[in-house]
Protein backbone atom coordinates (compact mmCIF):
# COMPACT_ATOMS: atom_id res chain seq x y z
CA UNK A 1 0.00 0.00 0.00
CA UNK A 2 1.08 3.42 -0.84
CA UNK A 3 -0.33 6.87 -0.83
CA UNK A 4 0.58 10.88 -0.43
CA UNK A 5 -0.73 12.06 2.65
CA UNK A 6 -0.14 15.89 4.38
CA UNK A 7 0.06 16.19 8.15
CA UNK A 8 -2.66 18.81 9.76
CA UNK A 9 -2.61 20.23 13.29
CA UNK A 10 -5.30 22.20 14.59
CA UNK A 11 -4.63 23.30 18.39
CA UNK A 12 -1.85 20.33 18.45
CA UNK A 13 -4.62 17.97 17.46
CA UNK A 14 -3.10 16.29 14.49
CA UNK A 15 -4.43 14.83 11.49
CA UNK A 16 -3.06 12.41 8.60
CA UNK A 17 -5.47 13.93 5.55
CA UNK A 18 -5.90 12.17 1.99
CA UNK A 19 -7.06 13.22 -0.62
CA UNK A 20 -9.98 10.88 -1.70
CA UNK A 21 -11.33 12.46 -4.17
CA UNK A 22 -10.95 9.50 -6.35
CA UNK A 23 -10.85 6.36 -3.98
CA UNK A 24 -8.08 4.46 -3.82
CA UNK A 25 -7.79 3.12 -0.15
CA UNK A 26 -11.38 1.04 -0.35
CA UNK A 27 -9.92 -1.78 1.36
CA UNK A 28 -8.16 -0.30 4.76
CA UNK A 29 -8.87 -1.97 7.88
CA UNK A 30 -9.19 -0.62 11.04
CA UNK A 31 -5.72 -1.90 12.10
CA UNK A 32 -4.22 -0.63 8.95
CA UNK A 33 -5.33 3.09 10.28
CA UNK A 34 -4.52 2.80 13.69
CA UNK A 35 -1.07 1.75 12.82
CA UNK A 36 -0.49 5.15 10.86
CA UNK A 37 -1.77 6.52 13.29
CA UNK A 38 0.81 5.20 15.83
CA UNK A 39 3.22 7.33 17.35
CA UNK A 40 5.85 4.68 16.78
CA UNK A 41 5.57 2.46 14.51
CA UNK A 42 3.76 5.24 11.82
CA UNK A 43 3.08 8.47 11.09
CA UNK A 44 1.80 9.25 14.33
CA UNK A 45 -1.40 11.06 14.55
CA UNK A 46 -4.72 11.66 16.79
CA UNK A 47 -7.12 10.87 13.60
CA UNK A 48 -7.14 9.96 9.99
CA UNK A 49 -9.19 11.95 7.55
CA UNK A 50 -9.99 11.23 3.79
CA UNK A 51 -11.32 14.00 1.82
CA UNK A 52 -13.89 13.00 -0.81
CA UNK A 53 -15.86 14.08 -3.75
CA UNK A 54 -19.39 14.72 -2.81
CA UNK A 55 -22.77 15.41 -5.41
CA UNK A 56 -24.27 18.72 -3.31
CA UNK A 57 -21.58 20.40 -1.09
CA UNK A 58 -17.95 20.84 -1.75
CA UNK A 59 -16.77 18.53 -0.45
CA UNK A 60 -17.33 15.07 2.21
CA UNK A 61 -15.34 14.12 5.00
CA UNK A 62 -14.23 10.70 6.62
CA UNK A 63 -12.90 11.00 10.01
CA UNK A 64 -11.45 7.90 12.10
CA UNK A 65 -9.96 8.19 15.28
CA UNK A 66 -6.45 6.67 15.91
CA UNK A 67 -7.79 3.61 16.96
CA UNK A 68 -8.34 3.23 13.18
CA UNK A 69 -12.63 3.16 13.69
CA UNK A 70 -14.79 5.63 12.16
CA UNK A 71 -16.06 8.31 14.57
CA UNK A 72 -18.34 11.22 14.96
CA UNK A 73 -17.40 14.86 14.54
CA UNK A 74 -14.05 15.88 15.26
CA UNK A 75 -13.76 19.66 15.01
CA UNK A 76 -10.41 20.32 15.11
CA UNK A 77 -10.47 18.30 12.30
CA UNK A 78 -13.48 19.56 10.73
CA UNK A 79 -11.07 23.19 10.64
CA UNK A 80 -7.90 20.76 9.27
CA UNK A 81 -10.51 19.31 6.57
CA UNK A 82 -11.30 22.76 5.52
CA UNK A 83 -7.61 24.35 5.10
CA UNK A 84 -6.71 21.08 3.17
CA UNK A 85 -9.70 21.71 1.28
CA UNK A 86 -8.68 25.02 0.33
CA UNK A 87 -5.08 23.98 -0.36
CA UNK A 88 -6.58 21.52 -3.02
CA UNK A 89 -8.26 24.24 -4.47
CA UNK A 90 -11.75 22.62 -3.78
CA UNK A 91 -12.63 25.83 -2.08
CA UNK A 92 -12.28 29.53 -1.36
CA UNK A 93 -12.05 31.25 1.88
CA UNK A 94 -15.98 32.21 2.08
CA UNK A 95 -19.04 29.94 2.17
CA UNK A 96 -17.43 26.56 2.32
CA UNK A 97 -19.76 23.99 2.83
CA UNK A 98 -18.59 20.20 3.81
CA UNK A 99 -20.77 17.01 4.65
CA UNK A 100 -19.60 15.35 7.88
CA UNK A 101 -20.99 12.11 9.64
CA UNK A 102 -23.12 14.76 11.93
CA UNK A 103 -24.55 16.49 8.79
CA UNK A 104 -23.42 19.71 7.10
CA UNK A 105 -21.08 22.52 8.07
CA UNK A 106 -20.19 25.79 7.04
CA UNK A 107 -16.96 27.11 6.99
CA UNK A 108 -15.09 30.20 6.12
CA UNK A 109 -11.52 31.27 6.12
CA UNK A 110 -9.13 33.71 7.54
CA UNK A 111 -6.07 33.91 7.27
CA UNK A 112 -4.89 30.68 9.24
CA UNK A 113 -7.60 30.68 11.16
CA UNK A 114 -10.78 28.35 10.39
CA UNK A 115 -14.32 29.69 11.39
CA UNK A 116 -16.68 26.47 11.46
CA UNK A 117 -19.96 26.37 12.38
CA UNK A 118 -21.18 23.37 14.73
CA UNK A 119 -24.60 21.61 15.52
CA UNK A 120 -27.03 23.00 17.42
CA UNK A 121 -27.32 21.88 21.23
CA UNK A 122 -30.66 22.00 22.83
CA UNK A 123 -30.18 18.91 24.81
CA UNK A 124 -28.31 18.94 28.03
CA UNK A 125 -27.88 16.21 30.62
CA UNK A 126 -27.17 16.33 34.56
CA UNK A 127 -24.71 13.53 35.37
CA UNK A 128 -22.35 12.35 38.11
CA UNK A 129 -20.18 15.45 39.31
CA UNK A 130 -20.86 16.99 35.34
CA UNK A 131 -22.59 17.42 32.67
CA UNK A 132 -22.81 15.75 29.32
CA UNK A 133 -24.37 17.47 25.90
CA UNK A 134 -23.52 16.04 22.00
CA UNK A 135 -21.89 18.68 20.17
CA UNK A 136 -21.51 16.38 17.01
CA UNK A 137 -19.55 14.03 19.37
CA UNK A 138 -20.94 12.97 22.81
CA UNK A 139 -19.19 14.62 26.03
CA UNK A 140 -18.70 15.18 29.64
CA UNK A 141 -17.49 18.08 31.15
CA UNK A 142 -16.54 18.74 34.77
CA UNK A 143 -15.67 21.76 36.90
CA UNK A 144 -12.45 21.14 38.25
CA UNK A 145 -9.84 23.96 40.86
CA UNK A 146 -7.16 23.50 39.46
CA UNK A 147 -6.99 22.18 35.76
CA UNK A 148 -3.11 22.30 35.35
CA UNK A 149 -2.54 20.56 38.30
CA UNK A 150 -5.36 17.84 37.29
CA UNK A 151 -5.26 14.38 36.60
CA UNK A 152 -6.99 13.96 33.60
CA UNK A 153 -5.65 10.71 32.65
CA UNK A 154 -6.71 9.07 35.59
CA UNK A 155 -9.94 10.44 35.86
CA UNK A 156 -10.90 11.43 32.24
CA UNK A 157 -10.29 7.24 31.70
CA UNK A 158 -12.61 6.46 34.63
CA UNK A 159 -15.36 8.34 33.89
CA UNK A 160 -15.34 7.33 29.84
CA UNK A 161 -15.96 3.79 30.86
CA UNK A 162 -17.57 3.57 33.87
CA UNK A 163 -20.23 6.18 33.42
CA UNK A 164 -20.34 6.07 29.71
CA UNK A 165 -19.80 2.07 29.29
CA UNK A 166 -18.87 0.69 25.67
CA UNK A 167 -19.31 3.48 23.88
CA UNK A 168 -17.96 5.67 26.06
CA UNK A 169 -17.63 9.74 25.93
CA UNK A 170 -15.00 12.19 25.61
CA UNK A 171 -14.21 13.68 29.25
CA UNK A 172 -13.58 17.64 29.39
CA UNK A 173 -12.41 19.10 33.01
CA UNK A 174 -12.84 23.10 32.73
CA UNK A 175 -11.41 25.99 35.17
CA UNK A 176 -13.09 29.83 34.39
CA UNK A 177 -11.10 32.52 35.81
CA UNK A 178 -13.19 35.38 34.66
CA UNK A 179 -11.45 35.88 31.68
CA UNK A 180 -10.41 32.71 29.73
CA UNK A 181 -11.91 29.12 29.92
CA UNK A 182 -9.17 26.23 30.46
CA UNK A 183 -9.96 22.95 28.70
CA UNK A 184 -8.22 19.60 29.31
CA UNK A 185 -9.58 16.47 27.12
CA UNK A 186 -9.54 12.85 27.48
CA UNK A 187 -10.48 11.54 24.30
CA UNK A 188 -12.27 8.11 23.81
CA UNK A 189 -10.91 6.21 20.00
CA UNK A 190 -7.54 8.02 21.11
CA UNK A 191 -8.27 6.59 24.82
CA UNK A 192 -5.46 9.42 25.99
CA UNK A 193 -5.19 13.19 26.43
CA UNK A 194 -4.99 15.37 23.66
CA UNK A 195 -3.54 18.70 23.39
CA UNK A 196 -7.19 20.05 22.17
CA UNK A 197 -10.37 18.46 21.20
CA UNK A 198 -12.71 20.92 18.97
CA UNK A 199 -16.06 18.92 19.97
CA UNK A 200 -14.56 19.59 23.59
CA UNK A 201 -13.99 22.64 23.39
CA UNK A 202 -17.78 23.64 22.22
CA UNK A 203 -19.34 21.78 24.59
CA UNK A 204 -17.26 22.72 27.57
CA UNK A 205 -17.94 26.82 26.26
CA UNK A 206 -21.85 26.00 25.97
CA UNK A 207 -21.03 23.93 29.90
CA UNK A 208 -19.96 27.33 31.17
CA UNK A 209 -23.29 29.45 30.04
CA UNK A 210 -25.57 26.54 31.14
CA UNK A 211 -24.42 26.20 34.28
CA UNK A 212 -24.17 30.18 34.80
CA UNK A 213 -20.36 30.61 35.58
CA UNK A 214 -20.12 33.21 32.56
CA UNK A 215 -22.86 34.62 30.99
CA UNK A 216 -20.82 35.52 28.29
CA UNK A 217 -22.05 34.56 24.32
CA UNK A 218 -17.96 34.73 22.82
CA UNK A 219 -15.61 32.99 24.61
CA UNK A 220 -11.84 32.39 24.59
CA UNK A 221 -10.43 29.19 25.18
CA UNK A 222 -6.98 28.07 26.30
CA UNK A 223 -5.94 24.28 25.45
CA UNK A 224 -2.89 22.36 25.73
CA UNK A 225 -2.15 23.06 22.25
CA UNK A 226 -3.66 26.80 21.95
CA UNK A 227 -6.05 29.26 21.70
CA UNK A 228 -9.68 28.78 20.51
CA UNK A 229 -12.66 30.83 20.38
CA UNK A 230 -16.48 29.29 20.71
CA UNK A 231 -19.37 31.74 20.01
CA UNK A 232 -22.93 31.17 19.89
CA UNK A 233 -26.32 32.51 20.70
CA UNK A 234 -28.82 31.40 23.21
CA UNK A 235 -32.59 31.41 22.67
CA UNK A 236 -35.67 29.46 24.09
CA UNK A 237 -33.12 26.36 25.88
CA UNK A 238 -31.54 26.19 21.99
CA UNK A 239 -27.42 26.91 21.51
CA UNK A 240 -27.43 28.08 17.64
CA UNK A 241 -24.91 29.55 15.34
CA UNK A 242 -22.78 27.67 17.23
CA UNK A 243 -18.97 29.12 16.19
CA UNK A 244 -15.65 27.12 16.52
CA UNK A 245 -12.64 29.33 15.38
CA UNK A 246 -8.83 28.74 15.64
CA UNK A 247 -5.98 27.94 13.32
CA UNK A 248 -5.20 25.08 11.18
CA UNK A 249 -2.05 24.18 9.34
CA UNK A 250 0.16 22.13 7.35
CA UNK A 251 2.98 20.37 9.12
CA UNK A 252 4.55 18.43 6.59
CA UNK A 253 3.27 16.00 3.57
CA UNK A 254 4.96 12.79 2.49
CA UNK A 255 4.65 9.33 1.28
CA UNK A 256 3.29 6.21 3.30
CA UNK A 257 4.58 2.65 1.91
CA UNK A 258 3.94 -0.77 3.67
């Protein structure tokens, strides 16, 4: 097997993106992906994205999680899948439109920063010592002291299995300190830590309003990896126009032979 890939990081979650336009990899397994994926013994990457032709937007994409399974949104890599988009020439920098396994998003572009719009979220849940909400992928997010100091490893893993079960959910422990929201992400498919999550981030922003810590409708985030920014607005119990915005960019590109 051999294709040209190009390495995306969004935030310092990174992406191994193909262009799929015309489909070539139709036979990759699930171990096939998650040993790209692998940090070792591949190219080393939190997800694997093909890019592919689709009949009524510009453009479709695939995303799998480095565990080499197909997955729900990833938004960090929703913004990657955009700026590769655009570096394909498949799009502009204004009204980009791109089918996801959530449904469609809009995108624009500028500069190196990616503007996507998210889901709607009218649905949130109380659950042990957090909440949980599906912001095109299903999370948890907890009010924690002392984020820095916290250990989201441990805990982030415990409360993915044994409150979520199988399927699991992402786990997102927050800190406000009246001026910027800190995010921390364990992420299920990558079963680890991640330097940002972009499905996090939204629903730990949305977490903040709902639970009345800021009342605030534009807020900055701080990950790991970097700075985000989640807008929305808020009307009868509905989060609309729902705004993820940070950069995305090219690492490297190369060629993967096995």
């Amino acid at each position: 097997m051999k294709f040209q890939f190009e390495k995306y990081q969004g935030t310092g979650n990174d992406f191994v993106m193909i262009d799929h336009r015309k489909p070539f990899l139709v036979d990759l397994t699930t171990e096939q992906i998650a040993h790209i994926c692998h940090r070792r013994f591949g190219i080393g990457a939190d997800g694997f994205i093909l890019i592919e032709e689709d009949d009524e937007v510009d453009f479709k994409m695939v995303y799998f999680n480095s565990d080499g399974r197909e997955s729900t949104m990833c938004g960090n890599g929703g913004r990657c899948s955009v700026m590769f988009a655009h570096t394909l020439g498949i799009v502009g920098t204004e009204d980009i439109v791109f089918r996801a396994i959530d449904g469609l998003h809009h995108a624009s572009i500028e500069g190196d920063i990616v503007h996507l719009g998210m889901n709607d979220v009218s649905s949130i849940s109380e659950k042990i010592r957090g909440i949980w909400m599906d912001t095109g992928s299903p999370h948890h997010v907890e009010v924690v002291d002392d984020v820095d100091d916290y250990p989201v490893h441990k805990k982030g893993r415990i409360i993915r299995n044994e409150i979520y079960g199988v399927e699991g959910s992402n786990v997102n422990f927050i800190e406000w300190n009246d001026q910027k929201l800190k995010v921390r992400t364990y992420e299920r498919g990558v079963e680890a830590e991640t330097y940002s999550c972009g499905t996090g981030v939204t629903a730990s922003a949305i977490a903040l309003h709902h639970l009345g810590i800021a009342q605030k409708d534009s807020i900055e985030v701080s990950t790991p990896g970097g700075e985000l920014r989640v807008s929305f607005e808020f009307n009868n119990g509905v989060y609309s126009k729902v705004i993820l915005a940070g950069p995305a960019q090219k690492v490297f590109e190369g060629s993967w032979t096995s």
